[in-house]
Protein backbone atom coordinates (compact mmCIF):
# COMPACT_ATOMS: atom_id res chain seq x y z
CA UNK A 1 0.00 0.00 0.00
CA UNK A 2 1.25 3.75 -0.71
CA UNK A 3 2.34 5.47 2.28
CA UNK A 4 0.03 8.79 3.01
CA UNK A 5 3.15 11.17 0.67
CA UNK A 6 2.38 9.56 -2.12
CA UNK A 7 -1.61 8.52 -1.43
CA UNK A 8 -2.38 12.38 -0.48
CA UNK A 9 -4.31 12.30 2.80
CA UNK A 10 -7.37 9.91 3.30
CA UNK A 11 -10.33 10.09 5.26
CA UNK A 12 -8.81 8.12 8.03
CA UNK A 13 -5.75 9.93 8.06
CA UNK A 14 -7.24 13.17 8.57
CA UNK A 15 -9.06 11.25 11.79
CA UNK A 16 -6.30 10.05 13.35
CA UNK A 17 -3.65 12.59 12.62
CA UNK A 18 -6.51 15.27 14.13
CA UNK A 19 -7.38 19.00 12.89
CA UNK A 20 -3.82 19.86 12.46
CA UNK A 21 -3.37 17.43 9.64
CA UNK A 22 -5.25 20.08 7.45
CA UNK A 23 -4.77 23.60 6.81
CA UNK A 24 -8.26 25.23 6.83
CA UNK A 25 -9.88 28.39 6.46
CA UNK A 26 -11.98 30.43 3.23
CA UNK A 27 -8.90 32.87 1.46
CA UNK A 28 -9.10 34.98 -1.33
CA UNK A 29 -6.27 36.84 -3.45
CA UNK A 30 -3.74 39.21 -2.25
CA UNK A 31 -2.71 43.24 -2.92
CA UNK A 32 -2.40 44.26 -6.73
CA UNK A 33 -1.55 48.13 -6.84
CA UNK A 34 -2.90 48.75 -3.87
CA UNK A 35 -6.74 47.31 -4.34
CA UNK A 36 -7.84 43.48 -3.10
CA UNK A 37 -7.68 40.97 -6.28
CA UNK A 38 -7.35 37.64 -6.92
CA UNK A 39 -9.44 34.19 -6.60
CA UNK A 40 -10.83 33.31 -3.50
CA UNK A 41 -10.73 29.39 -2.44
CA UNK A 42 -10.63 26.98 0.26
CA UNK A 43 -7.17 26.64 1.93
CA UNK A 44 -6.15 22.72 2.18
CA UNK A 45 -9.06 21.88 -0.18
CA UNK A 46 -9.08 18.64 -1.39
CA UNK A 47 -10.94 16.61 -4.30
CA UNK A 48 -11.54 12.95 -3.42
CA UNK A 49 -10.34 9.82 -5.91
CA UNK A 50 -12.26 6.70 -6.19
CA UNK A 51 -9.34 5.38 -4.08
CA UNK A 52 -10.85 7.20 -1.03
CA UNK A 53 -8.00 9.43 -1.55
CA UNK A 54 -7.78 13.65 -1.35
CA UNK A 55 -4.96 15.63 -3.71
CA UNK A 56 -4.49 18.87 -2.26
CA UNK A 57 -5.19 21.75 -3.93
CA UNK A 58 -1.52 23.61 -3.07
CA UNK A 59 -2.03 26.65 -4.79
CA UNK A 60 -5.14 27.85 -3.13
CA UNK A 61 -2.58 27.15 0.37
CA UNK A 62 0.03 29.46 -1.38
CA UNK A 63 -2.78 32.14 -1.88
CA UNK A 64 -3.90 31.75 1.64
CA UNK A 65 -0.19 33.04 2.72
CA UNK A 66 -0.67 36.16 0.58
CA UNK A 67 -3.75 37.38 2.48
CA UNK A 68 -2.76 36.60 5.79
CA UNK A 69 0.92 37.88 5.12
CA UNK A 70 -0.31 41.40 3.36
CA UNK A 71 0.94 44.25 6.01
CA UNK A 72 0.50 47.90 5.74
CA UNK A 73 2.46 50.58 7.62
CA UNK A 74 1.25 52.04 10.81
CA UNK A 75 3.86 54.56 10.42
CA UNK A 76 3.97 57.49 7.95
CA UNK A 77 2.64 61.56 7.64
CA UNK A 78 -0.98 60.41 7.96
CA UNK A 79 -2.54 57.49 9.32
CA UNK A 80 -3.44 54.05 7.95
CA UNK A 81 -7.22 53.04 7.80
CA UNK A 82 -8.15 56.60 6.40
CA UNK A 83 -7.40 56.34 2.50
CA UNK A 84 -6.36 52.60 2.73
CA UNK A 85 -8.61 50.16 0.50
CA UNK A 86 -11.73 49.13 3.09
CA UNK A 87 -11.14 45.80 5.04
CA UNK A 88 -13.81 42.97 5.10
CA UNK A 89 -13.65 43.30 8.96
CA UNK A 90 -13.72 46.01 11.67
CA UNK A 91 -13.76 46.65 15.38
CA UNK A 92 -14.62 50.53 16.26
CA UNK A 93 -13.98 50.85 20.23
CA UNK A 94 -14.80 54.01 22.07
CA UNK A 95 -13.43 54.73 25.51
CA UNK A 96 -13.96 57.38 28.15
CA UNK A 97 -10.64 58.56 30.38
CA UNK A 98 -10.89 57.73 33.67
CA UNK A 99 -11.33 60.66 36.06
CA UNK A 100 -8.02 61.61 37.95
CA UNK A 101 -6.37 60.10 34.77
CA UNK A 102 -3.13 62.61 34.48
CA UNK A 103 -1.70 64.04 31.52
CA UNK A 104 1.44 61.82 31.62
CA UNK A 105 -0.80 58.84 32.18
CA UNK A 106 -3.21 59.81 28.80
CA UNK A 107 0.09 60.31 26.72
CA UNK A 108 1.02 56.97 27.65
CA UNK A 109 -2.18 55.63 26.26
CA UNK A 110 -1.21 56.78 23.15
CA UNK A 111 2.26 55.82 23.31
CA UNK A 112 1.34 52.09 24.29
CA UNK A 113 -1.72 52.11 21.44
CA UNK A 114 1.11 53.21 18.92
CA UNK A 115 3.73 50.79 20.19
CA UNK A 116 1.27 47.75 20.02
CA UNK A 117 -0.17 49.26 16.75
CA UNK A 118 3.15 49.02 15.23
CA UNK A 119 4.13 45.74 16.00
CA UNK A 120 1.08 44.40 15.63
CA UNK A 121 0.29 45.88 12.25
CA UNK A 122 4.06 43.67 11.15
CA UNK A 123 2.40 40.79 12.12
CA UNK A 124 3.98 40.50 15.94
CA UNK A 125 2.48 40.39 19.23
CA UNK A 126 1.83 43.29 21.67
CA UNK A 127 4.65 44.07 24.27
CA UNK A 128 2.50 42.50 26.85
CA UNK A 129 1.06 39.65 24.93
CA UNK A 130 0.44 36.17 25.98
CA UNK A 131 -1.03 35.01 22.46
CA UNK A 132 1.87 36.38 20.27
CA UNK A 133 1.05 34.02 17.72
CA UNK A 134 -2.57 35.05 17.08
CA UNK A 135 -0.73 38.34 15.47
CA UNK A 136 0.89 36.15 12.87
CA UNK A 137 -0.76 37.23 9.28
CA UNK A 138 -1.77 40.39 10.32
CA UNK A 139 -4.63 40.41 7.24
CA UNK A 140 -4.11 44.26 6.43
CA UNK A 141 -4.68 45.61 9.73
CA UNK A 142 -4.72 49.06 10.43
CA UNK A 143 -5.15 50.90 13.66
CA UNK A 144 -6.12 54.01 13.69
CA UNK A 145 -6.41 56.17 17.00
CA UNK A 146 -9.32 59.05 17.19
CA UNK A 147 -9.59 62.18 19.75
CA UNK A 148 -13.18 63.13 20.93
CA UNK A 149 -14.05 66.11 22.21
CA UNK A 150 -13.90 65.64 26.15
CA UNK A 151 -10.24 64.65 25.20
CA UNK A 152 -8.94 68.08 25.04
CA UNK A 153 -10.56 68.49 28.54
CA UNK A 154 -9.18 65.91 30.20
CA UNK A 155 -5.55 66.93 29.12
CA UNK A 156 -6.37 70.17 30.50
CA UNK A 157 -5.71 71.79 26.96
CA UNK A 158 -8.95 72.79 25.80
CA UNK A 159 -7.77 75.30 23.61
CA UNK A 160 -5.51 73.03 21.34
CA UNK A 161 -9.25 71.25 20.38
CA UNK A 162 -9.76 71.55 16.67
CA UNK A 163 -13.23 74.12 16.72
CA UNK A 164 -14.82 71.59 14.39
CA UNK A 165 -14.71 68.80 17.08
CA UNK A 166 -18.06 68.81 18.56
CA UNK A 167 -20.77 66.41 18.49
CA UNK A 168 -23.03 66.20 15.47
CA UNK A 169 -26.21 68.79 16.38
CA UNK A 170 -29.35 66.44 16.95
CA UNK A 171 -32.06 66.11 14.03
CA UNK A 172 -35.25 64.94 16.03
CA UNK A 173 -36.83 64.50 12.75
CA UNK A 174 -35.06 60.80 12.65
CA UNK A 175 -32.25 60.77 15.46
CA UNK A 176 -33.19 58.38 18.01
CA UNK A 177 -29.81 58.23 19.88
CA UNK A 178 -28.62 56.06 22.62
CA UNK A 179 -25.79 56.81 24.87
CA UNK A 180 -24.53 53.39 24.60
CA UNK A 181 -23.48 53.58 20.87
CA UNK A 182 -22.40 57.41 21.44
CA UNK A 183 -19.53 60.28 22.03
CA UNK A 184 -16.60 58.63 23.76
CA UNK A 185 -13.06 60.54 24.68
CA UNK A 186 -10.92 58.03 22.15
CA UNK A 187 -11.34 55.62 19.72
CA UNK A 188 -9.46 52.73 18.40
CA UNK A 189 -10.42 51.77 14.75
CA UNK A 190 -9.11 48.30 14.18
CA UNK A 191 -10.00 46.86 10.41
CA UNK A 192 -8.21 43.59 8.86
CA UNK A 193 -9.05 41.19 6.40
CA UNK A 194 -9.53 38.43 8.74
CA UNK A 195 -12.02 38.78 12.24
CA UNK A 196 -9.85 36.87 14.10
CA UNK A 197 -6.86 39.86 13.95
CA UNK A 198 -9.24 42.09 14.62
CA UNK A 199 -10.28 40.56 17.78
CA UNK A 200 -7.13 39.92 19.29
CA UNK A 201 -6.09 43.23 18.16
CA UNK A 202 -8.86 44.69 20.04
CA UNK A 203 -8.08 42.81 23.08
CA UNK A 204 -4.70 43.31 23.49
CA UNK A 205 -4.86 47.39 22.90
CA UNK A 206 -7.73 47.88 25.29
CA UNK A 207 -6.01 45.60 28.20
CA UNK A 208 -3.29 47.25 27.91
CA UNK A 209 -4.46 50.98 29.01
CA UNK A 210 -7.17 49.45 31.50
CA UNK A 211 -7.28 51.91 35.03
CA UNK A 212 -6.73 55.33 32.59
CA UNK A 213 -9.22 54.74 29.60
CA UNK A 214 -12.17 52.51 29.97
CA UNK A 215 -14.33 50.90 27.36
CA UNK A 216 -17.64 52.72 26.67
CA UNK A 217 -18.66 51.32 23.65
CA UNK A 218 -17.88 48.64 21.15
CA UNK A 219 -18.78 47.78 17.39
CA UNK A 220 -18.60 45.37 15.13
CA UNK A 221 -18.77 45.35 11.75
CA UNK A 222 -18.09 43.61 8.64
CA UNK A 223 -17.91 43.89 4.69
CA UNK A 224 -17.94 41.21 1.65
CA UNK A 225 -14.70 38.62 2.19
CA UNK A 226 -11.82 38.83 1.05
CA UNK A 227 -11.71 37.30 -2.77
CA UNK A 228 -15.02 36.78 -3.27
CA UNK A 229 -15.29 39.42 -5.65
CA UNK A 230 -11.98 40.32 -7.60
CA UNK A 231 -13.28 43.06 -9.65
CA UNK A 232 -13.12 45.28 -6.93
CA UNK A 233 -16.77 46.66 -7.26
CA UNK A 234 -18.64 48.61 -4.58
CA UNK A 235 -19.91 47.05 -1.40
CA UNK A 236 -23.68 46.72 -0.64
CA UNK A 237 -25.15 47.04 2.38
CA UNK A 238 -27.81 44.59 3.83
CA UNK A 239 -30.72 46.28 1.89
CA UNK A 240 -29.20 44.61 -1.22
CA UNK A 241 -28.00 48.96 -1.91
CA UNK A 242 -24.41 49.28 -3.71
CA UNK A 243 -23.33 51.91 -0.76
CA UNK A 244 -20.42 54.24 -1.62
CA UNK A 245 -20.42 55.04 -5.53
CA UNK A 246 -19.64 58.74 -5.32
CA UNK A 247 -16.68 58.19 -2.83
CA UNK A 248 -14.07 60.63 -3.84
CA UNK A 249 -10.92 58.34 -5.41
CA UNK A 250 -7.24 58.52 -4.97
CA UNK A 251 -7.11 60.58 -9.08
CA UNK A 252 -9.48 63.50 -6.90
CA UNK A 253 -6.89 66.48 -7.44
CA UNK A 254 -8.19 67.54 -4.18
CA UNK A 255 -8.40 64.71 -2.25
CA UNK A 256 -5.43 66.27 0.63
CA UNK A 257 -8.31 69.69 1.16
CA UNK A 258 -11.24 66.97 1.53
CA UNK A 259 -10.13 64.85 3.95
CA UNK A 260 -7.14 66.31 5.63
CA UNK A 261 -6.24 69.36 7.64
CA UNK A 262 -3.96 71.56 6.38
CA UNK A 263 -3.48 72.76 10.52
CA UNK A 264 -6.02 75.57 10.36
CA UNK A 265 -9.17 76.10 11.48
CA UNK A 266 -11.60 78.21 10.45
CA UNK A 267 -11.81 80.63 13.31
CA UNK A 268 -8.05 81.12 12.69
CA UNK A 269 -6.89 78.67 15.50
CA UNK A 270 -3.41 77.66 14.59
CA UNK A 271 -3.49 73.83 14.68
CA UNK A 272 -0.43 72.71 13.27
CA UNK A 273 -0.20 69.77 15.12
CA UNK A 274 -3.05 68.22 13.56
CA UNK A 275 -1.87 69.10 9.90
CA UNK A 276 -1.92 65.77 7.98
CA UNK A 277 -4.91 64.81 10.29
CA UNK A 278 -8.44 64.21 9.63
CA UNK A 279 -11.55 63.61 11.20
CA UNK A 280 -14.32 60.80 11.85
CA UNK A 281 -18.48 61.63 12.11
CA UNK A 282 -19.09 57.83 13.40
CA UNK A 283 -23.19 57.18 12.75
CA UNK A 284 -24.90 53.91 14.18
CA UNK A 285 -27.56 53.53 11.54
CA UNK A 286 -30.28 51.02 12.43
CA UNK A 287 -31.95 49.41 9.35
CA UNK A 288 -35.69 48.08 10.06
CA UNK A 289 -35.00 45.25 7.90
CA UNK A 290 -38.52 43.44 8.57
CA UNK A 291 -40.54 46.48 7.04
CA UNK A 292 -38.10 47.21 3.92
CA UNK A 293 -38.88 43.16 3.03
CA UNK A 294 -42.47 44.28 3.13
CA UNK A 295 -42.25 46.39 -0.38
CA UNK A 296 -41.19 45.74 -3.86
CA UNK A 297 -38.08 46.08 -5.67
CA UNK A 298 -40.05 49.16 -7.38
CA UNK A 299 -40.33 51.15 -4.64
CA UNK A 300 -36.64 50.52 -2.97
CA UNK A 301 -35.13 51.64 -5.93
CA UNK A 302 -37.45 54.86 -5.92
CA UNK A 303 -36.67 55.70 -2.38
CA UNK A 304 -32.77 55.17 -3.54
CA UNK A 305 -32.88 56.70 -6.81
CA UNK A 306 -30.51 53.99 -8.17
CA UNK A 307 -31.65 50.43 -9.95
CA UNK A 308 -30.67 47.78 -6.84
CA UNK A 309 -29.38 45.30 -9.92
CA UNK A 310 -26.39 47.64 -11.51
CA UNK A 311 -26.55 50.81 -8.93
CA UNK A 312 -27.14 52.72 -11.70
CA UNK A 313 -29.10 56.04 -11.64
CA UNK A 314 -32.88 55.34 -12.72
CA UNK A 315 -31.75 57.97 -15.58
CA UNK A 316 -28.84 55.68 -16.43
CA UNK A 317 -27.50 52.11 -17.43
CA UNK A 318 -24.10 52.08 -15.61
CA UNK A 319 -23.32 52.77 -11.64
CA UNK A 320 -21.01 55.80 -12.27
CA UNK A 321 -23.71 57.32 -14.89
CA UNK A 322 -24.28 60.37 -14.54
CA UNK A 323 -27.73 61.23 -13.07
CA UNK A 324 -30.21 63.62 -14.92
CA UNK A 325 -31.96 65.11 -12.05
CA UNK A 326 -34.38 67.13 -14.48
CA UNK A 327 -35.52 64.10 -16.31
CA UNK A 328 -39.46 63.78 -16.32
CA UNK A 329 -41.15 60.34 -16.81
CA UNK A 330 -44.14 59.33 -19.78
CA UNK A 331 -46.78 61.51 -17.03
CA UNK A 332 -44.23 64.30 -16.24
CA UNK A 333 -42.96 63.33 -12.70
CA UNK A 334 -39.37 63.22 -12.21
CA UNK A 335 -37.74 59.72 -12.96
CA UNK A 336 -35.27 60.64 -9.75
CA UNK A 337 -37.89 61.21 -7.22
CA UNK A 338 -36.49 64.88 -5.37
CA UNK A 339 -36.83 62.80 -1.93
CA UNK A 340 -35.07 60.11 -3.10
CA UNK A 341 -31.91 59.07 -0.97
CA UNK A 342 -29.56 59.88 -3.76
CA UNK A 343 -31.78 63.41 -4.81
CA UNK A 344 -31.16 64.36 -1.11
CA UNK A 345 -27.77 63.25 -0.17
CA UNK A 346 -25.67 64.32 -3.59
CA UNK A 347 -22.99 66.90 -3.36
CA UNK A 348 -23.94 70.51 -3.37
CA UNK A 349 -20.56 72.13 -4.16
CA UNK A 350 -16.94 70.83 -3.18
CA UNK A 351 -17.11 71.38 0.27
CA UNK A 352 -19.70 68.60 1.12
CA UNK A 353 -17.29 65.69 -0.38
CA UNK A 354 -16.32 63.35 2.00
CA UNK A 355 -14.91 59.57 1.80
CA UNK A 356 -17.83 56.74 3.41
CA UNK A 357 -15.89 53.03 4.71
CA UNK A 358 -19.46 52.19 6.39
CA UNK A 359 -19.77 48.35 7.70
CA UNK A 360 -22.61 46.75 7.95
CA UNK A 361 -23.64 45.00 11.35
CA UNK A 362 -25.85 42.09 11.84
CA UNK A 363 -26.35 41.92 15.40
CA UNK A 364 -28.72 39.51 17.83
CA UNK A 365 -32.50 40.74 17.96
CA UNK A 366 -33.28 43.18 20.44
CA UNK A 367 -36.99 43.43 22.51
CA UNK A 368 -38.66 41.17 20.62
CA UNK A 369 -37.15 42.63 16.73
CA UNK A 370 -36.70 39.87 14.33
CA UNK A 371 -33.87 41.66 12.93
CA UNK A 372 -31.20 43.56 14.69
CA UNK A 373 -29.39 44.69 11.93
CA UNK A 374 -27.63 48.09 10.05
CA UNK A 375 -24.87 49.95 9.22
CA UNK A 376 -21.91 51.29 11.48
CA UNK A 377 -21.84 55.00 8.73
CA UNK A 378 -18.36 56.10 8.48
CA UNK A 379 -17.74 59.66 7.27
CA UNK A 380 -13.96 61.03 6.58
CA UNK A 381 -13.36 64.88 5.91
CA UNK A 382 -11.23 67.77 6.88
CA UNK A 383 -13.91 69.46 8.68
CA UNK A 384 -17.43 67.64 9.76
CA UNK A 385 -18.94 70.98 10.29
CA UNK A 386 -18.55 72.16 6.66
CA UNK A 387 -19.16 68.82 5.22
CA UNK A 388 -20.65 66.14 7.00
CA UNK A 389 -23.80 68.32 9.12
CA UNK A 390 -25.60 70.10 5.38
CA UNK A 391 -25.44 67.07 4.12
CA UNK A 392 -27.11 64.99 7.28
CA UNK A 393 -29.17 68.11 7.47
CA UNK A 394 -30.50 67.35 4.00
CA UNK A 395 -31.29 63.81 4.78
CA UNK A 396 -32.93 64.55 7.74
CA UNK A 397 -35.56 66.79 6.37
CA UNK A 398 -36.65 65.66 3.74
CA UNK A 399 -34.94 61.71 2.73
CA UNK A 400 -37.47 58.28 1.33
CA UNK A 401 -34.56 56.26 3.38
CA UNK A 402 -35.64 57.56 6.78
CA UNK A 403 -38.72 55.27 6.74
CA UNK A 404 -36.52 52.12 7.07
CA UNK A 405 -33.35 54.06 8.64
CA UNK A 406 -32.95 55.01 12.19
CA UNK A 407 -29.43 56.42 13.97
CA UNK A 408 -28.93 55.43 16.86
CA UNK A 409 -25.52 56.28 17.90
CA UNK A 410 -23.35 59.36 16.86
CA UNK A 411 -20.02 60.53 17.39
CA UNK A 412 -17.03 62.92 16.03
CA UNK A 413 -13.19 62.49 16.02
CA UNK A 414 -10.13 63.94 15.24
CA UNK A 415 -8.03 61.82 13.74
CA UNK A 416 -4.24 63.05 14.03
CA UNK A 417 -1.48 62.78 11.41
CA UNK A 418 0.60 59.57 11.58
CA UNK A 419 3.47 58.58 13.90
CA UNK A 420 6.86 58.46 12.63
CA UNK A 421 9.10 55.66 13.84
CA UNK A 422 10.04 55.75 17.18
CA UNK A 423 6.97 58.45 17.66
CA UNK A 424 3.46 57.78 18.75
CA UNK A 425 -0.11 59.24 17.71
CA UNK A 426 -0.66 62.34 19.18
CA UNK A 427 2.74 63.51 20.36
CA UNK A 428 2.56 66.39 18.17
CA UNK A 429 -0.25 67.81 20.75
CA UNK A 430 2.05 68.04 24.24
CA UNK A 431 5.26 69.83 21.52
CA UNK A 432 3.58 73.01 21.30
């Protein structure tokens, strides 16, 4: 009888030999210029023979190794997980400071986040961490570290707070916000390509600064895997919506005056240390799945504007048509409704574009819901009060979407430029 090299492995080989006989695990293709691409397949997968016997299929293994190996750099003039292609998965984790905390103590929050960050963005564990190995194949993961606005206060340095950085004004015409899912003095935003990074990521940098910054919040959230569609197309969210068409792209000639800060602010502060920096309107959107199932494809795509199938404008073919907001229907009513999602939400003039890396969130049912399910609404911009709030103030008057759409959580961050080696998120702050 062939020994088990040349047979491949058998049924009863994988039984007795245990788990660790087989590599497992769904992968997909690695980094080409910068975007996700490649074939996704099943690592260690294996066709059976009439012999009872399994070849494995070593390629898809190789690919897994190019996912899991893919790094990017947590150092640099700006920070990672701003600009960088969206990951399938993400953790966003808001903490309050503890009262008493000290100055000396909140700087060394940020100097142990950006220590751990950078080693564990190479693919090695935190300084302090007992599962070293479940850093290995860090996925893509970027950590990026946010300021909120009672930040500034408990540094006792309220006048170095960007005057943009203030909670999103309420709209009672739709808000229904809970304090769990809001505001928060930092945040961690930790995305990778695999949830299992993510978590231990998320572990390790909130143990870490326990006693000076406490959790207050936590979210999940996740995007379309990793390989399962190579063409890079936009996401959808769970209403079946391609979400994110009229993101502003890397050829934008002014992509640096949309979402960074050029250390100004518009009351004259000087802000230089958050030049390079940007900012983060965080939305918890509740989506009341069970009544949007209740009517037809007809009506979604009127309250979007756009045909669910393509994403295309109901004026166009293609998703990046142009629409043709004065186009009238056989009867004379507008073939973009004016309250449609899209009529309400598109950009006025330059200063209301702003780059969306929303994750959708499935979560377990709540007082009796069928459904507990959304979108965590991600919103990147030099300055949320220019951009983000005529825009939300739009949607909130007047939007088809709010009938099935409900936020529930809200808050704003600055997001400071990038550490440089040896250098930690922040430090630009306490130099004057």
């Amino acid at each position: 009888m062939a020994d088990d090299a040349s047979r491949g492995l058998s049924r009863r080989s994988v039984l007795t030999r245990g788990a660790g006989a087989v590599v497992g695990g769904v992968v997909g293709g690695g980094l080409v210029g910068g975007a996700v691409g490649g074939a996704a397949g099943y690592a260690g997968r294996a066709a059976l023979d009439d012999d009872d016997n399994a070849v494995p299929d070593w390629k898809t293994v190789a690919d897994s190794r190019v996912v899991g190996a893919t790094t990017e750099s947590f150092h640099g003039a700006r920070q990672a997980g701003i600009t960088t292609p969206p990951q399938s998965h993400a953790a966003f984790v808001g903490f309050d400071i503890a009262p008493g905390a000290t100055r000396a103590e909140i700087q060394g929050v940020l100097r142990a986040w950006s220590q751990d960050a950078a080693r564990l963005t190479s693919g090695r564990g935190g300084l302090a961490d007992l599962e070293p190995e479940l850093a290995q194949d860090p996925a893509r993961l970027t950590v990026t570290i946010g300021m909120g606005p009672g930040f500034f206060d408990a540094v006792r340095m309220p006048g170095r707070r960007p005057s943009w950085l203030r909670q999103v004004p309420p709209f009672p015409q739709i808000d229904q916000l809970e304090q769990r899912w809001s505001e928060g003095d930092l945040l961690l935003q930790i995305c990778a390509d695999d949830p299992l990074i993510v978590s231990h990521a998320a572990r390790v940098l909130a143990a870490g600064v326990r006693g000076v910054a406490e959790q207050r919040w936590s979210q999940r959230g996740f995007r379309k895997a990793v390989g399962t569609d190579p063409t890079g197309r936009t996401q959808r969210n769970l209403f079946g919506q391609i979400d994110g068409t009229v993101n502003p792209g890397e050829q934008d000639v002014d992509i640096d005056q949309i979402l960074f800060s050029d250390g100004s602010s518009p009351d004259g502060q000087d802000q230089r240390w958050m030049r390079d920096g940007s900012s983060l309107v965080l939305r918890r959107i509740r989506m009341t799945m069970d009544t949007w199932e209740e009517i037809d494809r007809t009506s979604r795509e009127l309250s979007m504007g756009r045909r669910l199938g393509t994403g295309a404008p109901l004026t166009g073919t293609a998703e990046h048509d142009p629409a043709d907001f004065e186009a009238l229907d056989e009867v004379g009513l507008p073939v973009i409704p004016p309250e449609s999602h899209m009529a309400r939400a598109r950009q006025r003039d330059r200063g209301e574009a702003m780059l969306r890396r929303p994750y959708n969130y499935d979560d377990p049912p709540e007082r009796g819901e069928i459904s507990n399910s959304g979108l965590i609404f991600t919103a990147y911009q030099a300055d949320p009060v220019r951009t983000f709030v005529p825009v939300q103030r739009r949607l909130a008057e007047q939007d088809a979407l709010n009938t099935w759409t409900v936020p529930i959580g809200s808050a704003v961050f600055a997001l400071p430029p990038g550490a440089p080696e040896g250098g930690y998120v922040g430090q630009g702050l306490f130099e004057g």
